[in-house]
N, C-alpha and C. Protein backbone atom coordinates (compact mmCIF):
# COMPACT_ATOMS: atom_id res chain seq x y z
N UNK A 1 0.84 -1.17 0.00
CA UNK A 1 0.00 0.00 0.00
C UNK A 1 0.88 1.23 0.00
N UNK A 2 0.33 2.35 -0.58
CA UNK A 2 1.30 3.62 -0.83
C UNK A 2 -0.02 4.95 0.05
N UNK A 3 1.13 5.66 0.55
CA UNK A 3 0.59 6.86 1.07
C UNK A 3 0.58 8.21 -0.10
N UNK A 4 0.06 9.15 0.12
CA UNK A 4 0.05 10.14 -0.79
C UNK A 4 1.56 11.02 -0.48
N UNK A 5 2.19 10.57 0.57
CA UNK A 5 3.49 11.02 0.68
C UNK A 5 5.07 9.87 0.15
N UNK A 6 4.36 9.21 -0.53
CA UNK A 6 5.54 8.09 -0.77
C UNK A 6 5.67 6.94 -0.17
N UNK A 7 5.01 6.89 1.20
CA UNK A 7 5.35 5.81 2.45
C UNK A 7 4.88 4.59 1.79
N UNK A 8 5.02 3.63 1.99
CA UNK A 8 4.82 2.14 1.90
C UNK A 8 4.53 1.35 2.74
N UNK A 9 3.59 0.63 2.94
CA UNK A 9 3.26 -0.94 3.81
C UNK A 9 2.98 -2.14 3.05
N UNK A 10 4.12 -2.75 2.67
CA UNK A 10 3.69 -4.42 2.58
C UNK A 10 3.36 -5.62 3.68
N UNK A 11 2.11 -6.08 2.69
CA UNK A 11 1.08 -7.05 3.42
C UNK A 11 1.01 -8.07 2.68
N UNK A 12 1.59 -9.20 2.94
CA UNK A 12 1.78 -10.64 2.70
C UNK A 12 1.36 -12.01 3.74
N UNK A 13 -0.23 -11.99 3.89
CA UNK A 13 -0.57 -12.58 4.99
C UNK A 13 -0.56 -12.04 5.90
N UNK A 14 -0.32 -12.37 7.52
CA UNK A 14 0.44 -12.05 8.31
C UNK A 14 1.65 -11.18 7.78
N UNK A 15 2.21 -11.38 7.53
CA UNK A 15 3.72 -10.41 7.33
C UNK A 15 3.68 -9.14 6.95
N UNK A 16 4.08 -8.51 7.06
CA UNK A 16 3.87 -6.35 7.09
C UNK A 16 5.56 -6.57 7.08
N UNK A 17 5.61 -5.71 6.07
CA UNK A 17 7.18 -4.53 5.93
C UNK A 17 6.48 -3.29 6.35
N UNK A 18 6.41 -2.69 7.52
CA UNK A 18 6.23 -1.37 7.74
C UNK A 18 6.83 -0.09 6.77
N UNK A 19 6.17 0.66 7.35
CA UNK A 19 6.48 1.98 6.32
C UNK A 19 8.64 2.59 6.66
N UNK A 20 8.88 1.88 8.04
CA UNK A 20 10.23 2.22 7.79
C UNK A 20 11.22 0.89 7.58
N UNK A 21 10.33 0.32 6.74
CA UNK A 21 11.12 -1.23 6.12
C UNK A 21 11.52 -1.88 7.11
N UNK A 22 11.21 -2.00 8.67
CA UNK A 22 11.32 -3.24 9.10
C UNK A 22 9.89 -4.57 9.38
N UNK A 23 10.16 -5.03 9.61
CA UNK A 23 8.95 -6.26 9.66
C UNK A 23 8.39 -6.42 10.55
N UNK A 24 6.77 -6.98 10.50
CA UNK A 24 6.29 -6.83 11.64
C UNK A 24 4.99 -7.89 11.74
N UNK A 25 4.32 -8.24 12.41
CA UNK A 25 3.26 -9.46 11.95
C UNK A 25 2.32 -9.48 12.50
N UNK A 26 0.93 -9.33 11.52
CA UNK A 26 -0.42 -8.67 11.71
C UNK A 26 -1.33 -9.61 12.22
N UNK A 27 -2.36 -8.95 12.58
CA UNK A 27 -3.62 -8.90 13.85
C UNK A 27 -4.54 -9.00 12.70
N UNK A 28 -5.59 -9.78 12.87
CA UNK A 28 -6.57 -9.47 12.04
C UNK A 28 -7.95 -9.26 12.93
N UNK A 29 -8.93 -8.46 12.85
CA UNK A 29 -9.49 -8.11 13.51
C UNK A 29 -11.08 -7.65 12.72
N UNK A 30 -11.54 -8.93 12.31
CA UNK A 30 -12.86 -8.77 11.41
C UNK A 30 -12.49 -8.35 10.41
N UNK A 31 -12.75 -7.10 10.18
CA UNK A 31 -12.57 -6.40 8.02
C UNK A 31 -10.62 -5.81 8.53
N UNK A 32 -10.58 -5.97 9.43
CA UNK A 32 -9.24 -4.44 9.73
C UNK A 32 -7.79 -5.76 10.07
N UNK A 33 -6.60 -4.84 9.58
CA UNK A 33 -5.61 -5.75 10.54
C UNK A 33 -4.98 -4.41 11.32
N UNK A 34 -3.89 -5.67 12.38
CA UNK A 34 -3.36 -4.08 13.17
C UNK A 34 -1.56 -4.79 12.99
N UNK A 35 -0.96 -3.76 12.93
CA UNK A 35 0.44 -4.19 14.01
C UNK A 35 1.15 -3.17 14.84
N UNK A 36 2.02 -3.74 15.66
CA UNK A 36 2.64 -2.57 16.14
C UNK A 36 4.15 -2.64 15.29
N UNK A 37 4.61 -0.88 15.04
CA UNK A 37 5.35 -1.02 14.04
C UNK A 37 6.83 -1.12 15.02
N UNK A 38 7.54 -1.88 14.29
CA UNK A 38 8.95 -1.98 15.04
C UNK A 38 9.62 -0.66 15.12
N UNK A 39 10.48 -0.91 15.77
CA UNK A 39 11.64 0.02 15.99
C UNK A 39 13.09 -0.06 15.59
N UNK A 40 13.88 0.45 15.18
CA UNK A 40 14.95 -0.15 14.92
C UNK A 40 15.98 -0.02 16.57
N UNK A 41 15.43 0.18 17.49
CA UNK A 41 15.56 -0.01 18.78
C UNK A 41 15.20 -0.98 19.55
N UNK A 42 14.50 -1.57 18.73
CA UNK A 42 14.36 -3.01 19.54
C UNK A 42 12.55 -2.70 20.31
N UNK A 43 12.30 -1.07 20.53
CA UNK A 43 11.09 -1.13 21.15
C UNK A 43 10.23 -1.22 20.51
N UNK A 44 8.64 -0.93 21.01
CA UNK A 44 7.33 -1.27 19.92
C UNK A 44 7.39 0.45 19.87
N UNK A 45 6.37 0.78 18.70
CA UNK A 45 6.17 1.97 18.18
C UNK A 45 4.68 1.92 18.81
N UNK A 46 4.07 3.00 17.66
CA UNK A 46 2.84 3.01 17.78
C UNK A 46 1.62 1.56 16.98
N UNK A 47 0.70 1.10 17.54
CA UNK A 47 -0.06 0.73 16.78
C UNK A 47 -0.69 0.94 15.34
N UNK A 48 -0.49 0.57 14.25
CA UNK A 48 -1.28 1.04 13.45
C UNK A 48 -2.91 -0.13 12.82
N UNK A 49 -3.56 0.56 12.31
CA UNK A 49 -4.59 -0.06 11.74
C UNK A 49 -4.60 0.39 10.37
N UNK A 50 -5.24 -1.03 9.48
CA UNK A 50 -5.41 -0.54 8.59
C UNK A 50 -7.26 -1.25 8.06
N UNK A 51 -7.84 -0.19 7.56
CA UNK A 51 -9.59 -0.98 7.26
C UNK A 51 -9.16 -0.62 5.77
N UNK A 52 -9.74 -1.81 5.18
CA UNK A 52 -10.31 -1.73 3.64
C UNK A 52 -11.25 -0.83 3.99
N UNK A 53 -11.28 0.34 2.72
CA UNK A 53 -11.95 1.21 2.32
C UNK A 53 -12.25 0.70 0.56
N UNK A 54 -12.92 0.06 0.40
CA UNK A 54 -12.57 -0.66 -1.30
C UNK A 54 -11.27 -1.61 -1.63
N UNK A 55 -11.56 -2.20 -2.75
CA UNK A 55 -10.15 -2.73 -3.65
C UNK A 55 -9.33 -2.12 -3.45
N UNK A 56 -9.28 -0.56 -3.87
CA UNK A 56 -8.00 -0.07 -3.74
C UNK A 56 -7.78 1.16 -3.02
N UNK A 57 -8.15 1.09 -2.06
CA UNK A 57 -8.09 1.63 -1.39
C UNK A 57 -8.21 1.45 0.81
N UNK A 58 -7.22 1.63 1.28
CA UNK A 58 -7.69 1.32 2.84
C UNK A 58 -7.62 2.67 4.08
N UNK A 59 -7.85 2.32 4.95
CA UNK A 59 -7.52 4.03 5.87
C UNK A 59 -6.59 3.08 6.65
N UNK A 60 -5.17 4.24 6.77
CA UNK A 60 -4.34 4.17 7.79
C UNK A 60 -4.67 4.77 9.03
N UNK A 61 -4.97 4.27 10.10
CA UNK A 61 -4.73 5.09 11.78
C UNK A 61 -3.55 4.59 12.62
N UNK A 62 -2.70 5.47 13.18
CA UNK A 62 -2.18 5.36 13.92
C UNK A 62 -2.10 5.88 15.35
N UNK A 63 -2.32 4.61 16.30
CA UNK A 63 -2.55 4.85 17.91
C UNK A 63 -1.71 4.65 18.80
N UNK A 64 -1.73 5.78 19.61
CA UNK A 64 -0.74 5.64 20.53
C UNK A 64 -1.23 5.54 22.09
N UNK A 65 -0.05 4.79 22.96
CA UNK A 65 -0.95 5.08 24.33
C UNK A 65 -1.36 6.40 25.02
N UNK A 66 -1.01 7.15 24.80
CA UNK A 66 -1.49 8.38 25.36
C UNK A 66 -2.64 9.41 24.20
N UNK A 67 -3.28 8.95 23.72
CA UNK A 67 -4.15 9.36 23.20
C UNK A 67 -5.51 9.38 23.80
N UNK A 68 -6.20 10.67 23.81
CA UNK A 68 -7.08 10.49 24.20
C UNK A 68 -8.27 10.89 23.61
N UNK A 69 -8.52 11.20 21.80
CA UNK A 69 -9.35 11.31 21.10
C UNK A 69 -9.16 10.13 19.72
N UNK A 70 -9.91 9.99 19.46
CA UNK A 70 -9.96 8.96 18.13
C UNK A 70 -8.82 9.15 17.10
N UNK A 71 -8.02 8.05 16.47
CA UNK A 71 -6.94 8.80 16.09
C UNK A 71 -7.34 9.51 14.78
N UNK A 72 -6.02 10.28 13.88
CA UNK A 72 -6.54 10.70 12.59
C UNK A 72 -6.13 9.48 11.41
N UNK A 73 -6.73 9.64 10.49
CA UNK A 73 -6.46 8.47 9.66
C UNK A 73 -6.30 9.20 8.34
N UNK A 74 -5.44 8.38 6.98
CA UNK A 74 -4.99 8.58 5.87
C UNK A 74 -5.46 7.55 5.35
N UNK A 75 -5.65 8.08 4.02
CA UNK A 75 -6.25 7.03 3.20
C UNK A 75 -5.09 6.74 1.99
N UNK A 76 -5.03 5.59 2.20
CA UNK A 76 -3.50 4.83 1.31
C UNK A 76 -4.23 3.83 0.01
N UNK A 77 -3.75 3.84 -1.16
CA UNK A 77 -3.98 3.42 -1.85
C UNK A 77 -3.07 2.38 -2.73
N UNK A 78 -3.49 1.58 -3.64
CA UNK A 78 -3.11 0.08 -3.93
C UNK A 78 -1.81 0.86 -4.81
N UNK A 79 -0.93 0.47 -4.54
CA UNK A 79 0.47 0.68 -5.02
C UNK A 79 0.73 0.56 -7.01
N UNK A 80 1.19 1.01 -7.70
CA UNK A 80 1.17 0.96 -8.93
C UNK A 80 2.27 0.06 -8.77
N UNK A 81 2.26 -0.78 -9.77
CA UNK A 81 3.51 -1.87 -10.31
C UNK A 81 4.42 -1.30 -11.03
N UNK A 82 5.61 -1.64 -10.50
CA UNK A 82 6.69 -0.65 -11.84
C UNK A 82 7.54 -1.96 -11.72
N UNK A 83 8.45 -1.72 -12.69
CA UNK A 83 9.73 -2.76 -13.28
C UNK A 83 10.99 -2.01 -13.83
């Protein structure tokens, strides 16, 4: 999946390459999956979600523990194929 800023999430089953290319392994949760994104510190990041919004299209949210309103979400779309 691609953000309107360049970012990337690959989703292969379970398996997620997060948006800062390390790996991470997803939650499925009815229509939505979640993970928490790694760190290259070894700690957890924030949660993210992602819901199908259509074929090609899903909403990104990202949650953190100290939040205390609904998070904001981006809408990421199905990646173009290049070679």
């Amino acid at each position: 999946w691609c953000s309107g800023d360049g970012q990337t999430i690959e989703v292969s089953g379970m398996d997620i390459v997060a948006a800062n290319g390390l790996p991470a392994i997803a939650a499925y949760s009815g229509n939505a999956l979640s993970f928490t994104e790694p760190r290259a510190d070894g700690r957890d990041g924030p949660e993210i979600w992602m819901e199908p919004k259509g074929p090609d299209a899903v909403r990104v949210s990202t949650l953190s523990a100290q939040q205390k309103e609904p998070p904001p979400h981006d809408l990421w779309t199905r990646c173009r194929a290049t070679s």
